[in-house]
N, C-alpha and C. Protein backbone atom coordinates (compact mmCIF):
# COMPACT_ATOMS: atom_id res chain seq x y z
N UNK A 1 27.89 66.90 -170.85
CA UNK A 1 27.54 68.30 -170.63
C UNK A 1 28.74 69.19 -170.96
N UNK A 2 28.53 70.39 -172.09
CA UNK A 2 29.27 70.91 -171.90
C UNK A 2 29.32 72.52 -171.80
N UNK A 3 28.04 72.54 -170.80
CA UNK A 3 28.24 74.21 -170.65
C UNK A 3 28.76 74.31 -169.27
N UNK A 4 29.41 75.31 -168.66
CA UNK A 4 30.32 75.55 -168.04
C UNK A 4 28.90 75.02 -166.53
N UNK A 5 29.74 74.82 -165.59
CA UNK A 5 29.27 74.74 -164.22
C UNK A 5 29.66 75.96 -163.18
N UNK A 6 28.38 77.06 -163.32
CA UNK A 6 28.41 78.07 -162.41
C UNK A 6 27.69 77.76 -161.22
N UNK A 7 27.20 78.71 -160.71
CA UNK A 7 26.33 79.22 -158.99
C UNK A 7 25.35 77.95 -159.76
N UNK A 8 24.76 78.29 -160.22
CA UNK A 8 23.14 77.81 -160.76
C UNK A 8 23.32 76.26 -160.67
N UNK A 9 24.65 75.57 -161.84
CA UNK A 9 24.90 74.44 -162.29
C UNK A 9 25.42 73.52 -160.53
N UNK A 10 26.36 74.18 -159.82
CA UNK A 10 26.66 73.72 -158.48
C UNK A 10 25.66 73.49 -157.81
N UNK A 11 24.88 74.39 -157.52
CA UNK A 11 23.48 74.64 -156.58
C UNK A 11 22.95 73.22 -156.84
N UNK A 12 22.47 72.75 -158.33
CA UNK A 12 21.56 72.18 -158.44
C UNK A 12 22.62 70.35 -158.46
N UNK A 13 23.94 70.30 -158.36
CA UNK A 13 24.41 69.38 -157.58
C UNK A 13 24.35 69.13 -156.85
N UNK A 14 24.12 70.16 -155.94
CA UNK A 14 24.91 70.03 -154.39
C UNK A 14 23.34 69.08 -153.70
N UNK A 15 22.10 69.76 -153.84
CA UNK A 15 21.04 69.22 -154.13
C UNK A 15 20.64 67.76 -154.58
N UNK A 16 21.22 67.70 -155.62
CA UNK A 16 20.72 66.21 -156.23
C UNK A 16 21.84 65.80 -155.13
N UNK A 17 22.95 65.95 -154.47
CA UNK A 17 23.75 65.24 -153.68
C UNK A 17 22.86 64.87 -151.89
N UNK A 18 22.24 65.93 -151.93
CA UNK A 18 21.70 65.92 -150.54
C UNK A 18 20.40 64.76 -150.77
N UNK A 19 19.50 64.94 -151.55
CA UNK A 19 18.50 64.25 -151.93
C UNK A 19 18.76 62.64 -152.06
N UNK A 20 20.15 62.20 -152.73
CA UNK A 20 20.75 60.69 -152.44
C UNK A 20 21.08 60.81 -151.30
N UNK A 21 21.89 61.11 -150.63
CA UNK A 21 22.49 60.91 -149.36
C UNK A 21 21.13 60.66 -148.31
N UNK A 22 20.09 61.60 -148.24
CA UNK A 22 18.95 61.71 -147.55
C UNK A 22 17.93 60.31 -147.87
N UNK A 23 18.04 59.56 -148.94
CA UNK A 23 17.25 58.80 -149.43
C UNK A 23 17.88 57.23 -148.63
N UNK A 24 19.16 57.53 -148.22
CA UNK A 24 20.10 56.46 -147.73
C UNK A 24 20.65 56.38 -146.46
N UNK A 25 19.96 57.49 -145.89
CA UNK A 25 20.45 57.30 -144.60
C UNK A 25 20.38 56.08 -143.43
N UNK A 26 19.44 55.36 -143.74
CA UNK A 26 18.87 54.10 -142.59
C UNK A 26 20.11 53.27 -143.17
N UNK A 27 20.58 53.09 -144.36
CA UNK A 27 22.12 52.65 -144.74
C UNK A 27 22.82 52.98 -144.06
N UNK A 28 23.03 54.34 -144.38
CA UNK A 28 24.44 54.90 -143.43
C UNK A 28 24.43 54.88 -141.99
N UNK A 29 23.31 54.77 -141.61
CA UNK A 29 23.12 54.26 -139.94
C UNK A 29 23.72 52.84 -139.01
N UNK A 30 22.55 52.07 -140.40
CA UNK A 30 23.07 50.56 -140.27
C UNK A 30 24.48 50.20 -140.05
N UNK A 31 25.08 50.76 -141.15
CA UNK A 31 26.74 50.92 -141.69
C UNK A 31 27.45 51.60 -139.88
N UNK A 32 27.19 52.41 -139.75
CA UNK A 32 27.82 52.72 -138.63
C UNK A 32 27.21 52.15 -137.05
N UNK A 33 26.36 51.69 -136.89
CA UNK A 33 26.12 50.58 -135.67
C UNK A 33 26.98 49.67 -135.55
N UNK A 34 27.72 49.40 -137.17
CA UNK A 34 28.46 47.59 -136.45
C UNK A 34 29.66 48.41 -136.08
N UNK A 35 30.15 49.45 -136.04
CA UNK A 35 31.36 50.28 -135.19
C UNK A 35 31.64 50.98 -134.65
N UNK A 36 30.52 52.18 -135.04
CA UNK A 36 30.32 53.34 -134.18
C UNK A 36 28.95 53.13 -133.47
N UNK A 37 28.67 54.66 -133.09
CA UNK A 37 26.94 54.60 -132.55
C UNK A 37 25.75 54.61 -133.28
N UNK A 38 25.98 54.60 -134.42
CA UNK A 38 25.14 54.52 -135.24
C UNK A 38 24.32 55.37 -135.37
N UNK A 39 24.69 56.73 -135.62
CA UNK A 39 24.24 58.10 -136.05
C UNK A 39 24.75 58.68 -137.47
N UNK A 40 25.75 57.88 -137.82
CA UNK A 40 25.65 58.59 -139.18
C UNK A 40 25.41 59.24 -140.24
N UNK A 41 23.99 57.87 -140.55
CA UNK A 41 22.73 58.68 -141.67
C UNK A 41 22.07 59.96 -140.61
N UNK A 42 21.81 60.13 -139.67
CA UNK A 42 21.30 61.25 -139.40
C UNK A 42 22.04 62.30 -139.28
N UNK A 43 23.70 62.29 -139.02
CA UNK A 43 24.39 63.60 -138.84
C UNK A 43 24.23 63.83 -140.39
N UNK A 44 24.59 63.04 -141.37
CA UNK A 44 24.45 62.99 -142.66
C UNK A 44 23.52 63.71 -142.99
N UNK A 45 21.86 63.99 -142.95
CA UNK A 45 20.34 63.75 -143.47
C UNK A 45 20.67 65.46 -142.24
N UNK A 46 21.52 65.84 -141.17
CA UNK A 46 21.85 67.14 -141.17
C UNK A 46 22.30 67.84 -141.85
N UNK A 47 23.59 67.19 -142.26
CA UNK A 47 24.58 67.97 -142.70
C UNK A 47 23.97 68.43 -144.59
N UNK A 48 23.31 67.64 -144.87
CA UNK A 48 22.19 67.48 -146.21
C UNK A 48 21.77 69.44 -145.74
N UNK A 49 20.80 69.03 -145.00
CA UNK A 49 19.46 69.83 -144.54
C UNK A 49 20.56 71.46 -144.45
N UNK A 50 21.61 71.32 -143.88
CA UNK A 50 22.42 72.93 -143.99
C UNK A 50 22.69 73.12 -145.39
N UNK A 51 23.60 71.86 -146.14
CA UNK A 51 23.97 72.07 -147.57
C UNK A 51 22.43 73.06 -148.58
N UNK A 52 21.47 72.46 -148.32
CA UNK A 52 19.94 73.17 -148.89
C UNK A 52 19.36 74.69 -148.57
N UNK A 53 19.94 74.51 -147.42
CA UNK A 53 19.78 75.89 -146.94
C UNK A 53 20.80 76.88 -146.77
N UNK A 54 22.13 76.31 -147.01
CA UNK A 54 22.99 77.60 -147.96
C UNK A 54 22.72 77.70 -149.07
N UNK A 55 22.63 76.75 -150.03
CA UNK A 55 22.30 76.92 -151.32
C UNK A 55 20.46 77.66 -151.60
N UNK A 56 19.59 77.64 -150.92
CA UNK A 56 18.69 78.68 -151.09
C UNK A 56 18.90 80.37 -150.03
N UNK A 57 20.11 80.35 -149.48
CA UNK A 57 20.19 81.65 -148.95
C UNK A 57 21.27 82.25 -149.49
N UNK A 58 22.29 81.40 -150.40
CA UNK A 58 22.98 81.92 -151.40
C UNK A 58 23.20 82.93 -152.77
N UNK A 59 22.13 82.80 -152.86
CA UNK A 59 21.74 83.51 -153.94
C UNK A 59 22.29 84.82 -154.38
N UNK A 60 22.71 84.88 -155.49
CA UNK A 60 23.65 86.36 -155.65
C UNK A 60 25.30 86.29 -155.46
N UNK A 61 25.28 85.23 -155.39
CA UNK A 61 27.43 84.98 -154.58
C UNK A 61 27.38 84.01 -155.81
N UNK A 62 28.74 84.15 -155.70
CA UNK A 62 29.58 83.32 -156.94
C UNK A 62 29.81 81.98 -156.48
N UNK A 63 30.41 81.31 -157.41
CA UNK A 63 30.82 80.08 -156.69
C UNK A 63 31.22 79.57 -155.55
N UNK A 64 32.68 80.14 -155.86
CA UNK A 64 33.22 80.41 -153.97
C UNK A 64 32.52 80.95 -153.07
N UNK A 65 31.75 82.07 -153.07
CA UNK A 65 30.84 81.74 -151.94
C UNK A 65 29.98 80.98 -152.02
N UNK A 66 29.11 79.93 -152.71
CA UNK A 66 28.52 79.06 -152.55
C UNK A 66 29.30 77.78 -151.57
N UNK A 67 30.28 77.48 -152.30
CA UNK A 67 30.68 76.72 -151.56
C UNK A 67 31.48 76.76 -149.92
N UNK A 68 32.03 78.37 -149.76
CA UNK A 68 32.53 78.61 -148.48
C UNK A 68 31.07 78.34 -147.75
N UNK A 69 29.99 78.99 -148.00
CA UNK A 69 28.63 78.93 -147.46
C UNK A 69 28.66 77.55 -146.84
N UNK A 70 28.51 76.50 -148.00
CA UNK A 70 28.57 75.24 -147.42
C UNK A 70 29.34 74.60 -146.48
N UNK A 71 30.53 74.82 -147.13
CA UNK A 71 31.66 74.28 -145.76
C UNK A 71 31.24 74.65 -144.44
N UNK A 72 31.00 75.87 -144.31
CA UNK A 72 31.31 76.62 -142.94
C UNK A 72 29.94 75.98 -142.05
N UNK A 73 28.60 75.40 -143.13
CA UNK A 73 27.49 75.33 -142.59
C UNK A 73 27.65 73.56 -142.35
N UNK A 74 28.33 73.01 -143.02
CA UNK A 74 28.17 71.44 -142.59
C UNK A 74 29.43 71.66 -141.64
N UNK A 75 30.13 72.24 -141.10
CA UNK A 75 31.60 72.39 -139.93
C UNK A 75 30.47 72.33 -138.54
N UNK A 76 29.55 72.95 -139.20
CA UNK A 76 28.69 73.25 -137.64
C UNK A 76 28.02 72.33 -137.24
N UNK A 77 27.94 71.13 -137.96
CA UNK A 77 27.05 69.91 -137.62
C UNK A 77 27.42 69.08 -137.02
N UNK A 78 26.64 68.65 -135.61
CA UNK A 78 27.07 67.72 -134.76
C UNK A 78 27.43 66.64 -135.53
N UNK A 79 28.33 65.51 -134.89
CA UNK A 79 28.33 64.54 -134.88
C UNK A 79 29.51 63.59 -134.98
N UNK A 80 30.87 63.98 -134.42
CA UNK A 80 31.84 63.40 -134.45
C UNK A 80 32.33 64.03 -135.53
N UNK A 81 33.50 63.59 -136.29
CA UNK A 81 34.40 63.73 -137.14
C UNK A 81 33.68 64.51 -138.84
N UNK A 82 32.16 64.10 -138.92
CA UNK A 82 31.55 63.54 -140.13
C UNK A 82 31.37 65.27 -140.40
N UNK A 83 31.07 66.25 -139.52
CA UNK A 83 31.03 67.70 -140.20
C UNK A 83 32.52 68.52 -140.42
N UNK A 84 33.44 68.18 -139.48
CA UNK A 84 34.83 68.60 -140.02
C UNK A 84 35.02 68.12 -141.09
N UNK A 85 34.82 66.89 -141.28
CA UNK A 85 35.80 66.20 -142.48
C UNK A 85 35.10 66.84 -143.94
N UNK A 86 33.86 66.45 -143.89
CA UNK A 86 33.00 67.04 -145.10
C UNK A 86 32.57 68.54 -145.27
N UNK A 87 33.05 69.17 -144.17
CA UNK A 87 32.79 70.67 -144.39
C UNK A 87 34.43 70.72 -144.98
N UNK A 88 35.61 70.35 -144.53
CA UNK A 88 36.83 70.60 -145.06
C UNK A 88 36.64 70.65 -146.52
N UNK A 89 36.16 69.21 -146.76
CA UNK A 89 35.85 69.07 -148.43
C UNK A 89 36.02 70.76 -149.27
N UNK A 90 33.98 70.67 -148.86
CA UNK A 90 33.92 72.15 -149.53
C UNK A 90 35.16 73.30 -149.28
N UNK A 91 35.12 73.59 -148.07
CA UNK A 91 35.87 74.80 -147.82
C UNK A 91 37.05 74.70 -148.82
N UNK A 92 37.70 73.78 -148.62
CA UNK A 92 39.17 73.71 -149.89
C UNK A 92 38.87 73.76 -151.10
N UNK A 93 37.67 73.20 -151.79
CA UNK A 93 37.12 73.75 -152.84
C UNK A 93 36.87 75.09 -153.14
N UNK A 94 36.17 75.58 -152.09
CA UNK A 94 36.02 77.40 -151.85
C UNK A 94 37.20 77.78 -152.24
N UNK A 95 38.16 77.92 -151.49
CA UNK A 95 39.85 78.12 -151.79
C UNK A 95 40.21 78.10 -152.94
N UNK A 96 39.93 77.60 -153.87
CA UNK A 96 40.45 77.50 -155.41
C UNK A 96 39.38 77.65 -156.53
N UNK A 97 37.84 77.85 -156.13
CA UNK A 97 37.06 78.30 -157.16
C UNK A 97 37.24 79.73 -157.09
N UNK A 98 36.64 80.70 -157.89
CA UNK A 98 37.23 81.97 -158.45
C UNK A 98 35.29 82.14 -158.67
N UNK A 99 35.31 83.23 -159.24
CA UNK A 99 34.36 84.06 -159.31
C UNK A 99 33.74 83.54 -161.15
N UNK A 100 34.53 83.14 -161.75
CA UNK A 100 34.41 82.17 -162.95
C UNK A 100 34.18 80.49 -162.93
N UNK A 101 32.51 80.58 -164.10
CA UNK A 101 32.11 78.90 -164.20
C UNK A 101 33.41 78.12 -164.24
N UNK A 102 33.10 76.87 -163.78
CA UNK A 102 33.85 75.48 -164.67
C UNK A 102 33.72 75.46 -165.50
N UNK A 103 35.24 75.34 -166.65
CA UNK A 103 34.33 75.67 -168.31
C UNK A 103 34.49 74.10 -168.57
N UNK A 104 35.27 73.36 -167.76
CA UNK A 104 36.20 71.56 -168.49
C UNK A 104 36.34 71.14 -167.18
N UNK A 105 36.28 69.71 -167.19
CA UNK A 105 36.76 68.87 -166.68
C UNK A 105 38.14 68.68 -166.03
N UNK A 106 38.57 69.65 -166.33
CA UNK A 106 40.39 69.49 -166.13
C UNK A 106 39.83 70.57 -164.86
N UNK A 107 39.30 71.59 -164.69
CA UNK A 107 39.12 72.79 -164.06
C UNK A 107 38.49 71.97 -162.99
N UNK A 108 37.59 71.24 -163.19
CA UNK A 108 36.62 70.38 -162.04
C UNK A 108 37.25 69.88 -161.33
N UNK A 109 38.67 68.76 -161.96
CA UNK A 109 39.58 68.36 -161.17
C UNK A 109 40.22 68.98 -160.05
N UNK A 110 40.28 69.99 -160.75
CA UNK A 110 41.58 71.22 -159.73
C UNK A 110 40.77 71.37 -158.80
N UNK A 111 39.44 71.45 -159.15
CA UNK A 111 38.42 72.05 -157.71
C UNK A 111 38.24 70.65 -156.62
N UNK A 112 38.34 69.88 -157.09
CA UNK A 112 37.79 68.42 -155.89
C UNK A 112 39.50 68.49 -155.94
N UNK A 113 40.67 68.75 -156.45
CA UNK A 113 41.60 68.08 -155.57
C UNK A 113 41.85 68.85 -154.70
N UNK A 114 41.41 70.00 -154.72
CA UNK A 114 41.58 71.15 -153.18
C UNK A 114 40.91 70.74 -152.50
N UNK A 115 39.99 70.14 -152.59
CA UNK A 115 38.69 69.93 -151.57
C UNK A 115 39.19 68.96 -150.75
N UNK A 116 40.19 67.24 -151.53
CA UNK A 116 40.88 66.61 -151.20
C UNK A 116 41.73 66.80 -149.99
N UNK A 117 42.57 67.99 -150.25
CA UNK A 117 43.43 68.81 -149.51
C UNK A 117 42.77 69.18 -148.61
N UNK A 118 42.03 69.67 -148.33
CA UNK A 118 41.58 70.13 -147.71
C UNK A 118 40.83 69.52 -146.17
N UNK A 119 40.42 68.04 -146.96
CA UNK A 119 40.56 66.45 -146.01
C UNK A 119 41.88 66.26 -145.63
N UNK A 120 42.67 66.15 -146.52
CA UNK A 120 43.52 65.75 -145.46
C UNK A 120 44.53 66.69 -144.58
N UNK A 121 44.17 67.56 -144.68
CA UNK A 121 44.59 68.93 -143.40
C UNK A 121 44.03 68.30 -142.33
N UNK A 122 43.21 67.78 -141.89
CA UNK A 122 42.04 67.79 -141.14
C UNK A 122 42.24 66.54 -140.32
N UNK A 123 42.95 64.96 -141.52
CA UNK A 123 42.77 63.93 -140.70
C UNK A 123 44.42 63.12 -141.58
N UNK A 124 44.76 62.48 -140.08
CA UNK A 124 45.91 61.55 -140.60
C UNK A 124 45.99 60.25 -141.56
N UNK A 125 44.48 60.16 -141.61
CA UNK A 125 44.33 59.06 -142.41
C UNK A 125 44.45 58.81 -143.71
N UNK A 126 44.95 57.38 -144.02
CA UNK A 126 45.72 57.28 -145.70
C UNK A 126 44.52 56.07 -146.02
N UNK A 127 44.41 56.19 -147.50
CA UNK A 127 43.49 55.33 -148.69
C UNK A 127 43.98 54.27 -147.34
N UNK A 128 43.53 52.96 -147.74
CA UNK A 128 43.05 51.73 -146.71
C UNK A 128 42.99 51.41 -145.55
N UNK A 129 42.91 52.83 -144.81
CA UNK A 129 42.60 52.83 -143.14
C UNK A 129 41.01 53.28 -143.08
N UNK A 130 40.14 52.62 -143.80
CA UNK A 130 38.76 52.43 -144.14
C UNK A 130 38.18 53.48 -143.47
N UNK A 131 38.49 54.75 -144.13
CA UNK A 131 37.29 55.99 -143.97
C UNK A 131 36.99 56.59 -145.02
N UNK A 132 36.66 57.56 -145.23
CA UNK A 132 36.12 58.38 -146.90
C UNK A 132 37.04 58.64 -147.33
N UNK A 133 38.42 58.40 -147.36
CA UNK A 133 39.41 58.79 -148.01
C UNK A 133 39.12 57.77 -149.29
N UNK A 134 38.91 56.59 -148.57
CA UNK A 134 38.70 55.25 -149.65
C UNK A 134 37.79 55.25 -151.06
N UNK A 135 37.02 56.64 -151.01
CA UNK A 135 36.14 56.76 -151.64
C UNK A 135 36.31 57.90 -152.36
N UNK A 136 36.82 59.28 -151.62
CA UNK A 136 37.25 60.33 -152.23
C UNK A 136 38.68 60.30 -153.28
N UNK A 137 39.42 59.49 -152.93
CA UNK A 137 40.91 59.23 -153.37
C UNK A 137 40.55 58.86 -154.89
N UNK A 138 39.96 57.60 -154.87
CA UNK A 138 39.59 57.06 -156.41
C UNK A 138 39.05 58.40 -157.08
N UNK A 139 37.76 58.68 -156.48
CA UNK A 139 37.04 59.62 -157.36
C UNK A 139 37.80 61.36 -157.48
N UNK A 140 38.57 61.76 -156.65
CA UNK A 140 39.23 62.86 -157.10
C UNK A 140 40.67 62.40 -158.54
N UNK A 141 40.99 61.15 -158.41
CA UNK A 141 41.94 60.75 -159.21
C UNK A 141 41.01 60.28 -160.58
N UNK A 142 40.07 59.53 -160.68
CA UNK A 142 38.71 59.77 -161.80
C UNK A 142 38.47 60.73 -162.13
N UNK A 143 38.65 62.14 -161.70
CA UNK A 143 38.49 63.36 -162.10
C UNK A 143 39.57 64.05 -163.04
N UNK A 144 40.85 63.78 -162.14
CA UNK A 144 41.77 63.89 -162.95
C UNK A 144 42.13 63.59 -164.31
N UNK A 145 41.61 61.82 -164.14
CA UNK A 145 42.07 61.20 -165.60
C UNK A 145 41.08 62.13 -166.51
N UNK A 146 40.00 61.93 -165.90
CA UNK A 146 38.78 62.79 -167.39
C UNK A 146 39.20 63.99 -167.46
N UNK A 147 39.82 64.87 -166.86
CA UNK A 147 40.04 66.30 -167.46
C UNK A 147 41.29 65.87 -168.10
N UNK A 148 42.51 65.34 -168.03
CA UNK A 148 43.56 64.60 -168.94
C UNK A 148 42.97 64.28 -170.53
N UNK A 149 42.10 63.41 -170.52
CA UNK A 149 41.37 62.88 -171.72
C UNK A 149 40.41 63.89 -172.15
N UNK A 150 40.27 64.72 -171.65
CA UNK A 150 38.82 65.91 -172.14
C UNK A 150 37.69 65.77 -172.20
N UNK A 151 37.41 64.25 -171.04
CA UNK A 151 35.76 64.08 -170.97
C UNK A 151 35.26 65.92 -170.53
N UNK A 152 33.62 65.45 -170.78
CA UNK A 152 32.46 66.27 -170.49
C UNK A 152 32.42 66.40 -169.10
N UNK A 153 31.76 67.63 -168.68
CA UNK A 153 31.60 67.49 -167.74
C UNK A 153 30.62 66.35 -166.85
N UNK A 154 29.69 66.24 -167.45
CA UNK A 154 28.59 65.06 -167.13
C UNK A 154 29.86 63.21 -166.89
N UNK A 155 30.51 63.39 -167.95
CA UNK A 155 31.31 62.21 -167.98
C UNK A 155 32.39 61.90 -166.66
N UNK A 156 32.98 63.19 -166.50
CA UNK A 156 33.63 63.09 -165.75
C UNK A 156 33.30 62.82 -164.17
N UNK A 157 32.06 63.52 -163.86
CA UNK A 157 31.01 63.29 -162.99
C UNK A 157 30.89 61.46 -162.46
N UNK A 158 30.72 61.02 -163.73
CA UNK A 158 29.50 59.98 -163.94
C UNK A 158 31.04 59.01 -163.35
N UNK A 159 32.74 59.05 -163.66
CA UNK A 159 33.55 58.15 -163.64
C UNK A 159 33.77 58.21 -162.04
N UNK A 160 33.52 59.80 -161.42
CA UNK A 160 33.67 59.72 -160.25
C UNK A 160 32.97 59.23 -159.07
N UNK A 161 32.06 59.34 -159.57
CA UNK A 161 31.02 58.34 -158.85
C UNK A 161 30.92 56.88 -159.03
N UNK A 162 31.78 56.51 -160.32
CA UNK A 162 31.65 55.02 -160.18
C UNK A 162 33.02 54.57 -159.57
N UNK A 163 34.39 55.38 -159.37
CA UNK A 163 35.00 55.14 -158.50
C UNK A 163 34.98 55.42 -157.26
N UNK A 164 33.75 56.64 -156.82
CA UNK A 164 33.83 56.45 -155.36
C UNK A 164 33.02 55.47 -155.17
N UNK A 165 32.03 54.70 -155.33
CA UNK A 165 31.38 53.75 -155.41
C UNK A 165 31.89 52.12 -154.96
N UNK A 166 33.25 52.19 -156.34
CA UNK A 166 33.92 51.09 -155.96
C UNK A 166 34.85 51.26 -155.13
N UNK A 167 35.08 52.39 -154.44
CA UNK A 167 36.51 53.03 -153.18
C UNK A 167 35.10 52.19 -152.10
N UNK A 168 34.50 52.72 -151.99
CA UNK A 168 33.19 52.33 -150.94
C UNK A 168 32.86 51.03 -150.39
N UNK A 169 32.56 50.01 -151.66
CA UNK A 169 32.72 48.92 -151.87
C UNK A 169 33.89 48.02 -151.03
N UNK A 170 35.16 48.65 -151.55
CA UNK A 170 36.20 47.74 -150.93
C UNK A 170 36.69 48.17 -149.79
N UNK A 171 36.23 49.17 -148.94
CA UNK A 171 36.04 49.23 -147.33
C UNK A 171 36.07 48.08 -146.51
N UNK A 172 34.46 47.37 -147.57
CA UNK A 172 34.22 45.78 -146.51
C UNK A 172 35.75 45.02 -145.90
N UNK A 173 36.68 44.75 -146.86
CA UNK A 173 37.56 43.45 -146.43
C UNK A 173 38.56 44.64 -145.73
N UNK A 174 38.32 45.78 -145.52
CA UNK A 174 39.77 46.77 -144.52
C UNK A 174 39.39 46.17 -142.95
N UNK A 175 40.32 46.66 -142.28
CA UNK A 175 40.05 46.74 -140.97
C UNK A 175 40.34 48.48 -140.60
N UNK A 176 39.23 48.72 -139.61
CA UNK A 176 39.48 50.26 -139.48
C UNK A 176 40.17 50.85 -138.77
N UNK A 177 40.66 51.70 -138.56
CA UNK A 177 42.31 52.05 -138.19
C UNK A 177 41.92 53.47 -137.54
N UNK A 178 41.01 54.18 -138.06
CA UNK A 178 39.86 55.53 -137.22
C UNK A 178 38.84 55.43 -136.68
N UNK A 179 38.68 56.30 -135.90
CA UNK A 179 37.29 56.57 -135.62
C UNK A 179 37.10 55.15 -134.45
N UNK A 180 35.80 55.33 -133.73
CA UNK A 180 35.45 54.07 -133.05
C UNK A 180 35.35 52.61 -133.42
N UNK A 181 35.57 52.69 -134.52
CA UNK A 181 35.52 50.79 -134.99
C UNK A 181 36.75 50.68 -135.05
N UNK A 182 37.35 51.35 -134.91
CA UNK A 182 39.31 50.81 -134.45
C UNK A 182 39.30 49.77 -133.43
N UNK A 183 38.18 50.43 -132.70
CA UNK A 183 38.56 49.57 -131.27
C UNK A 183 37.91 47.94 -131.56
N UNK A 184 37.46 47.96 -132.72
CA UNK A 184 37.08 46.69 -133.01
C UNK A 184 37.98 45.82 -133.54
N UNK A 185 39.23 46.50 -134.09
CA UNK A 185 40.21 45.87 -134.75
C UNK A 185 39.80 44.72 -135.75
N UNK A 186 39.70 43.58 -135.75
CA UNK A 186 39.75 42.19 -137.19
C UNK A 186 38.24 42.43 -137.37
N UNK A 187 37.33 42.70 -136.33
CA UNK A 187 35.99 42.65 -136.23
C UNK A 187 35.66 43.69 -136.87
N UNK A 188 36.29 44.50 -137.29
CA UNK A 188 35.36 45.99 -138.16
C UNK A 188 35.52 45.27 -139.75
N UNK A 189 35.77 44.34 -140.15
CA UNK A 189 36.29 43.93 -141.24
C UNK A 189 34.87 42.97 -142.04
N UNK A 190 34.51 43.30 -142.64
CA UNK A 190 32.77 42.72 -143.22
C UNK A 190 31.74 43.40 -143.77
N UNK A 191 31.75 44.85 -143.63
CA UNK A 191 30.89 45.96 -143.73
C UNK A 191 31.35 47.06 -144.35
N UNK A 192 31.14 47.62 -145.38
CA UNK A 192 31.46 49.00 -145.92
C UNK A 192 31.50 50.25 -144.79
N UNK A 193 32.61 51.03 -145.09
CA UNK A 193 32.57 52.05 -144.17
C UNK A 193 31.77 53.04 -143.94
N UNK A 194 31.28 53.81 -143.13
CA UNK A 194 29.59 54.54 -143.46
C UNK A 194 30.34 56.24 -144.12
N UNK A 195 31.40 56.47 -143.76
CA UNK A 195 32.10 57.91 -144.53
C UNK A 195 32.28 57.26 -145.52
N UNK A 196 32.91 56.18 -146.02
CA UNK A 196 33.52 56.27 -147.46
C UNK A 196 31.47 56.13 -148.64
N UNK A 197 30.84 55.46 -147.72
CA UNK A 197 29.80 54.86 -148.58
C UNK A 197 29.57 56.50 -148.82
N UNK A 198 28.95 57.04 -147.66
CA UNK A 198 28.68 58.41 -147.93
C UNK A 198 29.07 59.42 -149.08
N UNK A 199 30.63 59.50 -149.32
CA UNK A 199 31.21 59.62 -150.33
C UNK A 199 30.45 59.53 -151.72
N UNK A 200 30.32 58.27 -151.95
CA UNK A 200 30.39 57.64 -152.63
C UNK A 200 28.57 58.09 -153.16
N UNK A 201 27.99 58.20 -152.18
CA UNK A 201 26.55 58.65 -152.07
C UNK A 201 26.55 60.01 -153.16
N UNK A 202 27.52 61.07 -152.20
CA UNK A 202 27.27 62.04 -152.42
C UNK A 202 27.95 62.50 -154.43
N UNK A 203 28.87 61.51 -154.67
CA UNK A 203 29.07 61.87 -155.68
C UNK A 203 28.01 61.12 -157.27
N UNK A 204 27.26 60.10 -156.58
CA UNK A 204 26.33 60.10 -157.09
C UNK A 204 24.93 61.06 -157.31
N UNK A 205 24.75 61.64 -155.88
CA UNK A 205 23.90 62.81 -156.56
C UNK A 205 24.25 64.04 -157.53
N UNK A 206 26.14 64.43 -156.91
CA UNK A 206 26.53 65.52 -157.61
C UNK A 206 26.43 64.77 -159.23
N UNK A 207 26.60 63.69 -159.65
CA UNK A 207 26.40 63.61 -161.02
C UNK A 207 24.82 63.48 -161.43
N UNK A 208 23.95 63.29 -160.95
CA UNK A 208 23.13 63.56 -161.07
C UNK A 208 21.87 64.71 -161.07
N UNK A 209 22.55 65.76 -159.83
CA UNK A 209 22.33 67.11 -160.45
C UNK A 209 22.99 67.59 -161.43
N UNK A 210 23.92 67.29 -161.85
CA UNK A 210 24.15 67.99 -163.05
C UNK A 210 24.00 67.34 -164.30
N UNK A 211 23.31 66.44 -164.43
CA UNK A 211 22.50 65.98 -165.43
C UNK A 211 21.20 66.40 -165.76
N UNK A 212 20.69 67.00 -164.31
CA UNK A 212 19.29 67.55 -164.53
C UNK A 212 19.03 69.18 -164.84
N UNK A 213 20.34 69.30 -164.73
CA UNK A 213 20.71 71.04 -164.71
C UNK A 213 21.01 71.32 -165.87
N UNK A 214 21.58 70.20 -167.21
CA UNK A 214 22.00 70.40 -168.65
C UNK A 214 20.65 70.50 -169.48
């Protein structure tokens, strides 16, 4: 893809992101029973349900407010750690989009590594203390390389999702170091993490709305 990613082109990510995540939640549930309480997929299949409904009460705002919209609306969602951390996302994204589309891949980067930043304001946790860092880390650094090389936007999309995917993946053999499956210590070690999978979820839909949006 290479027409720029405005209001319209985001919207219809953010969407195809909620629609995977929502399709997977009895996953992300499962995933969080063997450590937490096993609410995940549903704070998740919330935090979805606000993302949809800023993006249809958005209308008329630029990017940055699309995405401050979002942040501020998944911050408000119950459920432990899972609406700070993923409302941070957006909001730090907000912070560095401008009132002008994504025209490249290099620009996309800059926007998820604020968003990055913006996680880790929020939490002490580093890549293999098995939370969504494990998943965001690869795929904001997949972003990077493709705006380096001058992938498409669609391309660059498509690498980040297959590294948050495989960030997701190798959760199973961590032991978790946050959140309530800490207290499980050697025993949290067998199962993908339900934030990083999430991740990993969500950047599969964002490449997939914007495949349906070109």
């Amino acid at each position: 893809m290479t027409t720029p990613i405005g209001f319209d082109g985001f919207a219809a990510m953010l969407v195809g992101a909620a629609e995977v995540i929502r399709s997977h939640h009895e996953e992300l549930s499962r995933l969080d029973s063997c450590g937490g309480d096993g609410d995940h997929g549903s704070t998740m299949v919330r935090a979805m349900a606000q993302v949809e409904k800023s993006v249809a009460g958005a209308a008329g705002k630029d990017l940055a407010g699309l995405l401050q919209d979002v942040g501020w609306a998944i911050m408000g969602v119950d459920g432990g750690a899972t609406g700070p951390l993923f409302g941070s996302l957006f909001m730090g994204m907000a912070g560095a989009a401008g009132s002008e589309a994504i025209g490249d891949s290099a620009a996309l980067a800059v926007l998820f590594d604020a968003g990055l930043a913006g996680v880790r304001r929020r939490t002490k946790a580093q890549p293999g203390d098995k939370t969504m860092l494990d998943a965001l880390v690869p795929a904001v650094e997949a972003l990077g390389r493709a705006g380096a090389l001058g992938l498409s936007l669609d391309e660059a999309l498509e690498a980040a999702a297959a590294a948050a995917l495989e960030g997701a993946k190798a959760t199973r053999a961590m032991q978790a170091r946050f959140g309530r499956a800490k207290n499980l210590g050697e025993k949290s070690i067998g199962e993908p993490d339900p934030g990083a999978t999430s991740v990993a979820y969500l950047f599969e839909g964002l490449a997939k709305g914007v495949k349906g949006h070109a």
